[in-house]
N, C-alpha and C. Protein backbone atom coordinates (compact mmCIF):
# COMPACT_ATOMS: atom_id res chain seq x y z
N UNK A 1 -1.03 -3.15 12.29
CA UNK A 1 -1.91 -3.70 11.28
C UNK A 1 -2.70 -4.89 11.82
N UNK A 2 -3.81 -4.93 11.66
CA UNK A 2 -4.34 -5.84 11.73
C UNK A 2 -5.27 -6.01 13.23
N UNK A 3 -5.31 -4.74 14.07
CA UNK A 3 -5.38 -4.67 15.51
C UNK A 3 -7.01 -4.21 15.43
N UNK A 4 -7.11 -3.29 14.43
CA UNK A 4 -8.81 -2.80 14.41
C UNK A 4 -9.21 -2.65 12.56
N UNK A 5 -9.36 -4.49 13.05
CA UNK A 5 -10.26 -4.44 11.85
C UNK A 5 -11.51 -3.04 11.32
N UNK A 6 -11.44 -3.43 9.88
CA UNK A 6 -12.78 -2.27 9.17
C UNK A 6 -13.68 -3.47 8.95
N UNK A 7 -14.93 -2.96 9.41
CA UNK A 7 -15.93 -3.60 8.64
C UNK A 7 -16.66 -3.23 7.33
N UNK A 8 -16.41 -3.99 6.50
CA UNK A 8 -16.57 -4.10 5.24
C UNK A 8 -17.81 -4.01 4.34
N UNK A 9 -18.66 -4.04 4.88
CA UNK A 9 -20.06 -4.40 5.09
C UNK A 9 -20.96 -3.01 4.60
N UNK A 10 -21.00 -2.30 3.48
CA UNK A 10 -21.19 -1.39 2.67
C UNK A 10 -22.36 -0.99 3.56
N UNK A 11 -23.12 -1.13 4.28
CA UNK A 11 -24.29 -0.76 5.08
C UNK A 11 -23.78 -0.41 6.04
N UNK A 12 -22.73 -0.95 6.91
CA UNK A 12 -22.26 -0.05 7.84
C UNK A 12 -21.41 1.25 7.95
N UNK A 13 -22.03 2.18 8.88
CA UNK A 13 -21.28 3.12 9.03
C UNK A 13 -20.23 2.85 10.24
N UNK A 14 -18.62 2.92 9.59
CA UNK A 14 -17.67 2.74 10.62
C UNK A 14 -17.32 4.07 11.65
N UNK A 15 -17.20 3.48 12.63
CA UNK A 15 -16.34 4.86 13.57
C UNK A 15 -14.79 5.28 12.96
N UNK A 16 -14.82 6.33 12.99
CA UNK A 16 -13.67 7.05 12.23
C UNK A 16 -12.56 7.13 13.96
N UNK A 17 -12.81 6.42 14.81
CA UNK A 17 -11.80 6.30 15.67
C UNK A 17 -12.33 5.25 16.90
N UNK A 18 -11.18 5.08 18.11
CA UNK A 18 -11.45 5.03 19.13
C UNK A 18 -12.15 5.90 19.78
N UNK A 19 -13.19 6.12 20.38
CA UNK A 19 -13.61 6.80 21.25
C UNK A 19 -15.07 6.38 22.24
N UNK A 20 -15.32 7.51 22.91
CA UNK A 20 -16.54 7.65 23.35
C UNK A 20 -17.54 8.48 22.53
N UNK A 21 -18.59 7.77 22.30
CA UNK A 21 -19.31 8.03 20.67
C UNK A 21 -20.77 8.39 21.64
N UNK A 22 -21.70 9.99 21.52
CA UNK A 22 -22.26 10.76 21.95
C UNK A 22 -23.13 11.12 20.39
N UNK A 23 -24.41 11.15 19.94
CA UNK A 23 -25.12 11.25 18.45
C UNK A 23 -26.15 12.28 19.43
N UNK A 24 -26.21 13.79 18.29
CA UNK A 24 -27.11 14.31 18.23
C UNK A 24 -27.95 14.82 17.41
N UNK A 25 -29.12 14.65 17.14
CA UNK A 25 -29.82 15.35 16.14
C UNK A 25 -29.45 16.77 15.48
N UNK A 26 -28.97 16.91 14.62
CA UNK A 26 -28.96 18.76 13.83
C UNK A 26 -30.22 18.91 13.31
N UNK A 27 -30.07 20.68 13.97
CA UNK A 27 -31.33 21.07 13.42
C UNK A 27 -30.95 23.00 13.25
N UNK A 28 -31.77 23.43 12.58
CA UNK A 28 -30.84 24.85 12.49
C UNK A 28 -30.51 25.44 13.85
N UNK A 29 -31.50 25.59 14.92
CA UNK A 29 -31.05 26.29 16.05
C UNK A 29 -30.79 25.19 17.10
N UNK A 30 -30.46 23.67 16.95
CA UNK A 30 -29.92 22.95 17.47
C UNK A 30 -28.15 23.46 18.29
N UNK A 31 -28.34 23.01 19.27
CA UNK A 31 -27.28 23.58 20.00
C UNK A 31 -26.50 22.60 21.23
N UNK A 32 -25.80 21.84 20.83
CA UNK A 32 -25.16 20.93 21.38
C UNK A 32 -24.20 20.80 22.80
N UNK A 33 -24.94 20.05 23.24
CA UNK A 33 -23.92 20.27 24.77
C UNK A 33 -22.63 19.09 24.35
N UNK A 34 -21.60 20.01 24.76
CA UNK A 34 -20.31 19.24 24.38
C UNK A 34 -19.40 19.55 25.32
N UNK A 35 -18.71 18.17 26.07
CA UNK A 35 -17.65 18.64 26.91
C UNK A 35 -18.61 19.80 28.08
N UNK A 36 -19.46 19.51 28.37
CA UNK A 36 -20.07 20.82 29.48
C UNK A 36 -20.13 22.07 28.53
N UNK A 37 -20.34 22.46 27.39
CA UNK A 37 -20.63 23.42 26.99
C UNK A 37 -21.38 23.38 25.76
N UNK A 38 -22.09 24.81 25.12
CA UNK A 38 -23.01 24.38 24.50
C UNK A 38 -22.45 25.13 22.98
N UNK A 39 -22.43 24.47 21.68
CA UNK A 39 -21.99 25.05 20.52
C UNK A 39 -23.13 24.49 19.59
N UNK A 40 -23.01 25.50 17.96
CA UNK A 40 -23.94 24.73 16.91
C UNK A 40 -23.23 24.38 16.34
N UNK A 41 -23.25 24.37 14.74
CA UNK A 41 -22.38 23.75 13.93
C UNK A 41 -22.14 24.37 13.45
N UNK A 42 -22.82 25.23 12.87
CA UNK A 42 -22.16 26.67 12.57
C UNK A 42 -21.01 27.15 13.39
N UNK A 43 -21.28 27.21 14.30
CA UNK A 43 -20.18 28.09 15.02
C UNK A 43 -18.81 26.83 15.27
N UNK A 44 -19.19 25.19 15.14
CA UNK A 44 -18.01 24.77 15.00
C UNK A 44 -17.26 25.29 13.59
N UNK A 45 -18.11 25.08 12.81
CA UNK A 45 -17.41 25.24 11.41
C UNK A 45 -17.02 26.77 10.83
N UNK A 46 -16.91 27.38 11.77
CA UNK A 46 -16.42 28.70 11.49
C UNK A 46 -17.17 29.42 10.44
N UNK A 47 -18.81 29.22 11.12
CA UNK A 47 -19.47 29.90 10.09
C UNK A 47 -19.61 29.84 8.74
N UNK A 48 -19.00 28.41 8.12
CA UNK A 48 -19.34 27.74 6.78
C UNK A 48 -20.28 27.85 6.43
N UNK A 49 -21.23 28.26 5.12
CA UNK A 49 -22.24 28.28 4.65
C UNK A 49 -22.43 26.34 4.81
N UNK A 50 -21.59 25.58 4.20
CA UNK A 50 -21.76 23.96 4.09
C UNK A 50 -22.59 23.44 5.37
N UNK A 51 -22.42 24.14 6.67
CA UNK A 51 -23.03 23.89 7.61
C UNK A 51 -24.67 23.56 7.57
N UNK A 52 -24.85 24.44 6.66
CA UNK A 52 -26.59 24.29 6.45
C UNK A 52 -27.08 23.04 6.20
N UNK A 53 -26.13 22.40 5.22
CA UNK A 53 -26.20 21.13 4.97
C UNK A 53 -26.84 19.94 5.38
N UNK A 54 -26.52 20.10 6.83
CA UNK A 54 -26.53 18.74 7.57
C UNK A 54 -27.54 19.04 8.80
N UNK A 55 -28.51 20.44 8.28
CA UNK A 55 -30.33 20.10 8.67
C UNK A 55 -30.81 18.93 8.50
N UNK A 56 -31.21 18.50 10.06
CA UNK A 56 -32.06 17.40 9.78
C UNK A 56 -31.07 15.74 9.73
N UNK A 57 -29.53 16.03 10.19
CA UNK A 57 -28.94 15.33 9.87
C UNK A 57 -28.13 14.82 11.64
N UNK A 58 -27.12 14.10 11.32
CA UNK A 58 -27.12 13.61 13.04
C UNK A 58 -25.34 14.25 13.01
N UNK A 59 -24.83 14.72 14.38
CA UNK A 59 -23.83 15.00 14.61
C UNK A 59 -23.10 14.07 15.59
N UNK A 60 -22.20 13.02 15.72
CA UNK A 60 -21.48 12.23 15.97
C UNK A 60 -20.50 12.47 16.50
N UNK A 61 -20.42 12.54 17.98
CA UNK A 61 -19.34 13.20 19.02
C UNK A 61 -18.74 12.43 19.52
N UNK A 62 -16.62 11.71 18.87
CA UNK A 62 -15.94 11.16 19.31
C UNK A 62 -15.03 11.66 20.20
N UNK A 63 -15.24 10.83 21.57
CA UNK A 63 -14.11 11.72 22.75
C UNK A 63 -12.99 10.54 22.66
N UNK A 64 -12.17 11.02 22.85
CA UNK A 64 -10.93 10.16 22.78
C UNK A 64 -10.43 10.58 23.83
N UNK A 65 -9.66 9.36 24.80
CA UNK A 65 -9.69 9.48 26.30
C UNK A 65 -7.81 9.21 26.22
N UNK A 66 -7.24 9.29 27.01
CA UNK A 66 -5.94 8.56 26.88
C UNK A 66 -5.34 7.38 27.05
N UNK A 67 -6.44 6.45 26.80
CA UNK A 67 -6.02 5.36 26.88
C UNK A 67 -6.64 5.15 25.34
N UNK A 68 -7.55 5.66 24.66
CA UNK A 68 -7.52 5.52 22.72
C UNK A 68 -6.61 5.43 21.93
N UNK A 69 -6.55 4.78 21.03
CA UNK A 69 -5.27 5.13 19.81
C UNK A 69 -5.89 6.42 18.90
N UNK A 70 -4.63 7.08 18.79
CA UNK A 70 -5.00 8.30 18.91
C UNK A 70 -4.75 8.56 17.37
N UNK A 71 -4.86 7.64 15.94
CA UNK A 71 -4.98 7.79 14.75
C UNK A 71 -6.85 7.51 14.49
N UNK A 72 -6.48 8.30 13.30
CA UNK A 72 -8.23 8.33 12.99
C UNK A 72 -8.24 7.96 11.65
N UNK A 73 -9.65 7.44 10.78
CA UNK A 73 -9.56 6.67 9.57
C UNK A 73 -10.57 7.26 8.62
N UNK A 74 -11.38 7.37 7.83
CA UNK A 74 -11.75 7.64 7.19
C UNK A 74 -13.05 6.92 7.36
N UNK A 75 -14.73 7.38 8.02
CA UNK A 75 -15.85 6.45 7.70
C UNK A 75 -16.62 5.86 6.33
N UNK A 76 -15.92 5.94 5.46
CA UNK A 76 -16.43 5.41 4.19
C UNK A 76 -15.45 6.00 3.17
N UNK A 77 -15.60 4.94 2.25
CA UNK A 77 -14.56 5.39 0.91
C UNK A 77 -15.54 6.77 -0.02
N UNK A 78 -14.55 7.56 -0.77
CA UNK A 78 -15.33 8.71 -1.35
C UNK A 78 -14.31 9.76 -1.99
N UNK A 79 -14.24 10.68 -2.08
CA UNK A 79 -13.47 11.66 -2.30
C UNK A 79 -13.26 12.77 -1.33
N UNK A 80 -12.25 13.43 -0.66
CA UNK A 80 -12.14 14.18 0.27
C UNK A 80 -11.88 15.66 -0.19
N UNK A 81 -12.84 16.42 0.07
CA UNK A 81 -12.52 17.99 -0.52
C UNK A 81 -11.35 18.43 0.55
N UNK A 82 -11.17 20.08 0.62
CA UNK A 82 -9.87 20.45 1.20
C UNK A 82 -10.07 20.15 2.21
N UNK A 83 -8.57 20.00 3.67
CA UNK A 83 -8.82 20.18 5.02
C UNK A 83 -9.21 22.28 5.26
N UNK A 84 -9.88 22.58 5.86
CA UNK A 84 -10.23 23.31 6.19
C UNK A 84 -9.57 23.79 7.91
N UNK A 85 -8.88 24.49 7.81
CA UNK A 85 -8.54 24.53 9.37
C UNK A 85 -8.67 26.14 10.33
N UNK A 86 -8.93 25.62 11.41
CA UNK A 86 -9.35 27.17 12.03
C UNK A 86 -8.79 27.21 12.99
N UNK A 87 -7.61 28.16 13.57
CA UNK A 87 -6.39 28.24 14.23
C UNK A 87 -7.52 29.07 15.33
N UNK A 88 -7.38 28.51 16.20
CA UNK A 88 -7.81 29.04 18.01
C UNK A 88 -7.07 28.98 18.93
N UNK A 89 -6.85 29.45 20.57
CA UNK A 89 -6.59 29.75 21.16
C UNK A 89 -6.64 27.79 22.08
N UNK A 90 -5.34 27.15 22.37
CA UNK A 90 -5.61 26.16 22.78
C UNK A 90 -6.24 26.31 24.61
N UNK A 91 -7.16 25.36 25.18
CA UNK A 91 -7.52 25.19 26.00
C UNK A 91 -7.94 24.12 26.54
N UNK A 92 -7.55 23.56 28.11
CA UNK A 92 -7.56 22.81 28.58
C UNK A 92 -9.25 22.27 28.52
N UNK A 93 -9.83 20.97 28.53
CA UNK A 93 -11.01 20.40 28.28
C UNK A 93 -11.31 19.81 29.58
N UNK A 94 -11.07 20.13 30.70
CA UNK A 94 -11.24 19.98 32.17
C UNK A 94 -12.22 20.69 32.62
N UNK A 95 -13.42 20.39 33.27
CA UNK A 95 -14.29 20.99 33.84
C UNK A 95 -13.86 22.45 34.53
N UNK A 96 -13.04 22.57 35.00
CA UNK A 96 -12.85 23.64 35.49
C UNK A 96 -13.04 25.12 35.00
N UNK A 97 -11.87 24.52 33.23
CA UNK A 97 -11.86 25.29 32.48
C UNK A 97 -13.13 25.65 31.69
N UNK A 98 -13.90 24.67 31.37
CA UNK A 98 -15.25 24.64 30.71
C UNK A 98 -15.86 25.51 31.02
N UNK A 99 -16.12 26.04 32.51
CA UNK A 99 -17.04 27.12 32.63
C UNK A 99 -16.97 27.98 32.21
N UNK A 100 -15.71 28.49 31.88
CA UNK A 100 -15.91 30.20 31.83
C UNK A 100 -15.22 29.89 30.27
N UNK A 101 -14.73 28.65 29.27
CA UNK A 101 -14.66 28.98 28.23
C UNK A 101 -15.39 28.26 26.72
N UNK A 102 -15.34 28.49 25.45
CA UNK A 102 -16.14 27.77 25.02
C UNK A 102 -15.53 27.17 24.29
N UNK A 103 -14.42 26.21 24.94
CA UNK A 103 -13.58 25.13 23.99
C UNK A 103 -13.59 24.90 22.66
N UNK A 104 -14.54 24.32 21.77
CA UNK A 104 -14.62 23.93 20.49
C UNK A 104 -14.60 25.18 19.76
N UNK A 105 -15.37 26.36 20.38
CA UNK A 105 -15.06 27.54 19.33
C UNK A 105 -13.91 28.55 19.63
N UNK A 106 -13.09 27.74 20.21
CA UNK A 106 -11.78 28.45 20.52
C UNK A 106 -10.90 27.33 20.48
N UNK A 107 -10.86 26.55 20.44
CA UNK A 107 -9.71 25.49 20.14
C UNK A 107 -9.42 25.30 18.82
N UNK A 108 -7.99 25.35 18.42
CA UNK A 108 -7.81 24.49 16.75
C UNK A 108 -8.72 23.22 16.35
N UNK A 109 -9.34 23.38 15.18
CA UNK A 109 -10.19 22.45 14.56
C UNK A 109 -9.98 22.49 13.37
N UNK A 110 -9.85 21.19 12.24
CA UNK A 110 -9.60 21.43 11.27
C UNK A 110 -10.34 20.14 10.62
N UNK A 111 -11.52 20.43 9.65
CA UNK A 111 -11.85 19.92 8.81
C UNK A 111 -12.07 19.72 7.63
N UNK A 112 -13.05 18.68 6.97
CA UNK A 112 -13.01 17.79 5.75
C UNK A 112 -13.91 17.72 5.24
N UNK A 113 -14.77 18.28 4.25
CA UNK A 113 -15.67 17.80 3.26
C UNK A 113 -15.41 16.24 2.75
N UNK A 114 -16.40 15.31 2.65
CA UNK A 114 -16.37 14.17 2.57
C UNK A 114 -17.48 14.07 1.14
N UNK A 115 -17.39 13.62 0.28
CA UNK A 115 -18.54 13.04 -0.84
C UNK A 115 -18.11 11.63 -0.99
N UNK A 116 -18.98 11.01 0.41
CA UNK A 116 -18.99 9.46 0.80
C UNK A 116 -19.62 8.39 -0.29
N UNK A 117 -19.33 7.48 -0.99
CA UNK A 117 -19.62 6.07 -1.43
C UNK A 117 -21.25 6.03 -1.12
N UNK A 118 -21.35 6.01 -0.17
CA UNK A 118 -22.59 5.26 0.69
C UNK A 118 -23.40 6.13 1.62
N UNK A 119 -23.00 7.33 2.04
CA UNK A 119 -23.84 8.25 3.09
C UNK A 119 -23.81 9.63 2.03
N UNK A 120 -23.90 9.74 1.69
CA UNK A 120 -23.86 11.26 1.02
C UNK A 120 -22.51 12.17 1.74
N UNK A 121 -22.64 13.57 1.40
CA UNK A 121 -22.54 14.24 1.49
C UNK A 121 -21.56 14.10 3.57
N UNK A 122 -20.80 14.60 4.02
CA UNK A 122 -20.66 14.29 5.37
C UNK A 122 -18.92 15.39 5.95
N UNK A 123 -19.18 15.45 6.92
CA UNK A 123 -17.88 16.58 7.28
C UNK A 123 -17.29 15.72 8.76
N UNK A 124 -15.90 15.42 8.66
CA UNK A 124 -15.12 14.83 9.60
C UNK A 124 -14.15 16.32 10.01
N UNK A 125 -14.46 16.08 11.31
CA UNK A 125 -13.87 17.69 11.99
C UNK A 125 -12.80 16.95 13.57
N UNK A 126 -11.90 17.58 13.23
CA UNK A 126 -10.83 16.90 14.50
C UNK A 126 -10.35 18.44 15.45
N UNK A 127 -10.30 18.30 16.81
CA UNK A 127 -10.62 19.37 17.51
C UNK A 127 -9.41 19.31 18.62
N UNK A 128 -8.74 20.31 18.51
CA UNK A 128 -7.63 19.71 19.76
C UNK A 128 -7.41 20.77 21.06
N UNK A 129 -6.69 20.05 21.98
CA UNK A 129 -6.90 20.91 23.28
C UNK A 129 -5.85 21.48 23.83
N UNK A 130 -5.44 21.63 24.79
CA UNK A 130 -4.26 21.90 25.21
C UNK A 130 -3.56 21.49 25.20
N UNK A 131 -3.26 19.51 24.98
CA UNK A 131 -1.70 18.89 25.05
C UNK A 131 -2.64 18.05 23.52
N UNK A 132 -3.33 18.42 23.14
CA UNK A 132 -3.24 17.61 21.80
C UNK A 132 -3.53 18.70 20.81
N UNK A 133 -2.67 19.92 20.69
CA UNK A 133 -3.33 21.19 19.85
C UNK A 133 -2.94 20.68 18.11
N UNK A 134 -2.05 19.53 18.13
CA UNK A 134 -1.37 19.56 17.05
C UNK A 134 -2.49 17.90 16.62
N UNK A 135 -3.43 18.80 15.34
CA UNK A 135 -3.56 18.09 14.34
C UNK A 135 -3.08 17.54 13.40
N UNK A 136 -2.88 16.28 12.55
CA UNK A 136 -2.27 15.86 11.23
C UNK A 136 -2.84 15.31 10.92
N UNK A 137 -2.80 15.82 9.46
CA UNK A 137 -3.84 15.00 8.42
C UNK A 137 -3.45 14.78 7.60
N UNK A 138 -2.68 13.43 6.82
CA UNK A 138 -2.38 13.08 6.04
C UNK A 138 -1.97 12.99 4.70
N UNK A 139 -3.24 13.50 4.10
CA UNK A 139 -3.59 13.88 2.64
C UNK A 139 -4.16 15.38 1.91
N UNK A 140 -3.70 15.79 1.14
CA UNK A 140 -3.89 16.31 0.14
C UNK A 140 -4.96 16.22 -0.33
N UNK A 141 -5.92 17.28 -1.27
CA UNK A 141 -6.72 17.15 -2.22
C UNK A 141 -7.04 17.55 -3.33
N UNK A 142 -7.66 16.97 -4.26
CA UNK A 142 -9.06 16.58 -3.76
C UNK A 142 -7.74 14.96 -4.51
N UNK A 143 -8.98 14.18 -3.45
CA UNK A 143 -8.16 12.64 -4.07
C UNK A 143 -9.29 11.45 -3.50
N UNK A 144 -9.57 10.73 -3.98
CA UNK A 144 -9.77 9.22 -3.67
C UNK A 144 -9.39 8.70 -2.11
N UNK A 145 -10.80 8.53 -1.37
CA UNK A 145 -10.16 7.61 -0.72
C UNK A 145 -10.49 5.86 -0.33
N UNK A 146 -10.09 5.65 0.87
CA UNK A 146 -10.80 4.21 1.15
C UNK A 146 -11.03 3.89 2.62
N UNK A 147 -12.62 3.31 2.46
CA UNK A 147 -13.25 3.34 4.27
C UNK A 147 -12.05 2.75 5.01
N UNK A 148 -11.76 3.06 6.17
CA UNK A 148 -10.94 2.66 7.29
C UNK A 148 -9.36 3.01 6.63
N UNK A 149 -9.22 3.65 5.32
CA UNK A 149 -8.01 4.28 5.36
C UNK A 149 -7.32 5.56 6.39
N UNK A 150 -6.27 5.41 6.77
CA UNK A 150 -5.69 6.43 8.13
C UNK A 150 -6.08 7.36 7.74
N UNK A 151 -6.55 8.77 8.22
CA UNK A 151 -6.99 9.93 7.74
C UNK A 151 -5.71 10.91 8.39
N UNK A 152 -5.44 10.67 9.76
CA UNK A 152 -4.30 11.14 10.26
C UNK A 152 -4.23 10.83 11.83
N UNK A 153 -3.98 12.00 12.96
CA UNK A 153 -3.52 11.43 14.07
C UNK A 153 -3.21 12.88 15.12
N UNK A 154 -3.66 12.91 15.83
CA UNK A 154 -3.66 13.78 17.11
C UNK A 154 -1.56 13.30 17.71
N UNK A 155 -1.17 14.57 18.20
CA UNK A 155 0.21 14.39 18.23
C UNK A 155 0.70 13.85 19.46
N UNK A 156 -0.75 14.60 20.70
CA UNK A 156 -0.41 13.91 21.87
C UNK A 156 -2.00 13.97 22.38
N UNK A 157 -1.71 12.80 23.54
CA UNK A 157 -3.04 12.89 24.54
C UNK A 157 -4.34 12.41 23.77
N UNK A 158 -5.86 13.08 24.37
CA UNK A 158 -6.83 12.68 23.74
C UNK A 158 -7.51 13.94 23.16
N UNK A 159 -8.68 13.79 22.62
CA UNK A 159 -8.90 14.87 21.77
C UNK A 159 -10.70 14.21 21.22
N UNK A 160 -10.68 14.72 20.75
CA UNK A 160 -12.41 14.95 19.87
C UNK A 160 -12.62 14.77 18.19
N UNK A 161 -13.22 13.67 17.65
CA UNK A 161 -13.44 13.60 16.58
C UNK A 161 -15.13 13.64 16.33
N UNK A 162 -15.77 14.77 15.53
CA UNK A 162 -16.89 15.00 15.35
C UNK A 162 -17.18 14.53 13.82
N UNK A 163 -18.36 13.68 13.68
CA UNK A 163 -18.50 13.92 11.30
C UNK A 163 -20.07 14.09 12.03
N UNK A 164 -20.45 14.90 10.75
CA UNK A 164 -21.59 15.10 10.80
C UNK A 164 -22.21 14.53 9.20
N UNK A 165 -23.48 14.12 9.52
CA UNK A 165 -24.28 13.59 8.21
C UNK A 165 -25.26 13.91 8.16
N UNK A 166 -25.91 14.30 6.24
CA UNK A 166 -26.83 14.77 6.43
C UNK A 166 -28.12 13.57 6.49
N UNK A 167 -29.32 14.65 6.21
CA UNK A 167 -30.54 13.84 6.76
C UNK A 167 -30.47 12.69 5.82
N UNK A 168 -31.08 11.29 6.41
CA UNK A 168 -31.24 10.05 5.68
C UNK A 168 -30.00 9.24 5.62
N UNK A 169 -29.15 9.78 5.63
CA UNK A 169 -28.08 9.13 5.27
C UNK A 169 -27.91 7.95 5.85
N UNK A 170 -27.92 7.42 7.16
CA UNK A 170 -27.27 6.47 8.31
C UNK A 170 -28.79 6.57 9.45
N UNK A 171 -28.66 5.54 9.62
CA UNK A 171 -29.87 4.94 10.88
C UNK A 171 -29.02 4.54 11.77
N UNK A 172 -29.41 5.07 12.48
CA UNK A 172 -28.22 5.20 13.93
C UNK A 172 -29.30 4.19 14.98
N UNK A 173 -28.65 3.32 15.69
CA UNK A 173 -29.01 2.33 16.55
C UNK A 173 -29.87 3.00 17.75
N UNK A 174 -31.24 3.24 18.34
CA UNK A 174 -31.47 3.79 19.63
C UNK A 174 -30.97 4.55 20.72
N UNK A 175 -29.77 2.99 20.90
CA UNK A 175 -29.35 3.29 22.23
C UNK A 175 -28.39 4.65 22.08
N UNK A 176 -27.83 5.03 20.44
CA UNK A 176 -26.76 6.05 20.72
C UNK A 176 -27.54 7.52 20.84
């Protein structure tokens, strides 16, 4: 407690973890290089119609390294629809492996409809690999939550936290 402060500050959008933080524009045939490989959002989200959504909106790529704390929080207070989860084939996130596979749409991923306070509409998606296949997520729904409340926690190693938002929502700084 008390190690990573939340900022409070209703205009900011918080990072929903430790990581290495990567922002890309969505767009329908937008197609994201991730980890050395290339996916949409569609095809992260297992072909969710909700995907359409977040045209025009920015996708937010947290790498979590092993030296991160490996719990994740919630970027704004709101209500959380179901976790959504999509059981894949775990795989190592090592270049090696990258070439010949397409990690995110074959790895366990399991996400969150978000109806945020302050950004609209937004989807927090946690992605795991070969020594972090085991997602946990905390809560139940549909329920109340609160910005920088724990959302849950990767079981081992590092791993990938993606939210995506739609258009307008958040003005993202240049440099990201």
């Amino acid at each position: 407690p008390g190690c990573r402060p939340v900022d409070m500050d209703p205009a900011a959008l918080i990072a929903p973890c430790d990581g290495l933080l990567t922002a890309y524009p969505i767009h329908a045939d937008t197609v994201l290089p991730v980890k050395q490989s290339r996916y949409t959002i569609s095809d992260l989200m297992g072909n969710d119609p909700a995907a359409a959504r977040f045209e025009g909106g920015w996708c937010l790529v947290f790498r979590l390294c092993v030296n991160h704390y490996h719990r994740y929080c919630y970027p704004d207070g709101g209500v959380k629809g179901a976790n959504a989860f999509l059981p894949g084939v775990l795989h190592t996130v090592r270049p090696v492996a990258l070439a010949d596979v397409p990690v995110f749409t074959e790895n366990c991923r399991e996400y969150t409809l978000l109806h945020t306070e302050r950004f609209g509409d937004a989807v927090q998606m946690e992605v795991g690999a070969l020594l972090v296949g085991k997602i946990v997520n905390d809560h139940l729904w549909p329920r109340g939550v609160t910005r920088g409340e724990e959302k849950g926690h990767f079981a081992y190693g590092g791993s990938t936290i993606l939210v995506l938002l739609q258009k307008d929502a958040a003005a993202l700084c240049p440099e990201l």
